[in-house]
Protein backbone atom coordinates (compact mmCIF):
# COMPACT_ATOMS: atom_id res chain seq x y z
CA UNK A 1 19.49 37.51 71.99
CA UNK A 2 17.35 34.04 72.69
CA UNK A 3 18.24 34.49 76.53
CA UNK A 4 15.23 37.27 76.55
CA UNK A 5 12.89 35.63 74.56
CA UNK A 6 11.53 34.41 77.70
CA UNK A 7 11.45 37.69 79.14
CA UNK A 8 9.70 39.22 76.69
CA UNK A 9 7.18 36.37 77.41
CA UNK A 10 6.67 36.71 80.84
CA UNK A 11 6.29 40.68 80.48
CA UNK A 12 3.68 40.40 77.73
CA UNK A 13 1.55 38.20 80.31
CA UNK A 14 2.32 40.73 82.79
CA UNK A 15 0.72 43.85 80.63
CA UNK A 16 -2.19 41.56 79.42
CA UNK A 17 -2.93 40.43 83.08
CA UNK A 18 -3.07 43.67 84.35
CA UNK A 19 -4.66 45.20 81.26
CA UNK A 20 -7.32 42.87 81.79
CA UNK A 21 -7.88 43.42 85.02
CA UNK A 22 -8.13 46.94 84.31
CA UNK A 23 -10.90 46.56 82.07
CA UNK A 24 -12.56 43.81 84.33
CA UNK A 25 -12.80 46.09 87.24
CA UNK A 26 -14.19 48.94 85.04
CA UNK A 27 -16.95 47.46 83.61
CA UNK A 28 -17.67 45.76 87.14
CA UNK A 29 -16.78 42.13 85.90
CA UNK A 30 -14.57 39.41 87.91
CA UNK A 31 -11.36 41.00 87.84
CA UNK A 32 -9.31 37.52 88.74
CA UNK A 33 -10.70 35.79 85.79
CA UNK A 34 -10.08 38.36 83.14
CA UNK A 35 -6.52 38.65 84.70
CA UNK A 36 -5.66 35.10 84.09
CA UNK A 37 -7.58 35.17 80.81
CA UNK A 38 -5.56 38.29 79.53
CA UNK A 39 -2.56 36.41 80.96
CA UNK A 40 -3.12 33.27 78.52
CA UNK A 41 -4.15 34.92 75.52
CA UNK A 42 -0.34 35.77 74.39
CA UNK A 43 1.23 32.25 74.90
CA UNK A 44 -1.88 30.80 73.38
CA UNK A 45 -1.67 32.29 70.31
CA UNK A 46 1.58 31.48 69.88
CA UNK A 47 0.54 27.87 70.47
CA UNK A 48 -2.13 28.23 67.40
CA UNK A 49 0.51 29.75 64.92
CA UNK A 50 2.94 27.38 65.41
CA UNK A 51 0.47 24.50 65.93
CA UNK A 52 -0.94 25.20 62.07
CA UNK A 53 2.72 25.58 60.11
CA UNK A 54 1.81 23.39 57.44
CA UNK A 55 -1.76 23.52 55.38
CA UNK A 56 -4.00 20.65 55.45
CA UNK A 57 -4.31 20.13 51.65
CA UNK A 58 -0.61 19.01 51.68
CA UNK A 59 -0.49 16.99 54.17
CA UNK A 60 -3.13 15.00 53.21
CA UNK A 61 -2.09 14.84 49.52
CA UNK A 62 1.55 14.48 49.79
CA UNK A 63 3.66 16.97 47.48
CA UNK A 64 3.03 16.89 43.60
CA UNK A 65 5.62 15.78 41.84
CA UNK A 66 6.42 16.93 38.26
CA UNK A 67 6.75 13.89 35.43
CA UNK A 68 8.23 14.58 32.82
């Protein structure tokens, strides 16, 4: 099952590349750079999400620790 992960990566770029492109060239805007932005978006949220696992607060303060 991990061997398509990638896949499933690379197709998602594909239908946001083109599906940006799409909408470029219908509201008469550069079709290349929407492309390449709508090619981005899916690995770069996937960056963010990972990126903020843990919350500030904790890592800043440590864990709280019980005493009993």
């Amino acid at each position: 099952m991990a061997k398509f992960y990638p896949m499933i990566s690379i197709i998602s770029m594909i239908v946001f590349a083109w599906l940006g492109r799409r909408m470029a060239i219908t509201r008469n805007r550069h079709s290349l750079v929407w492309g390449v932005a709508g090619a981005l978006f899916p690995p770069l949220l996937l960056i963010l999400k990972f990126l903020s696992v843990q919350p500030a607060e904790e890592a800043v303060d440590g864990p709280e620790l019980d005493e009993d």
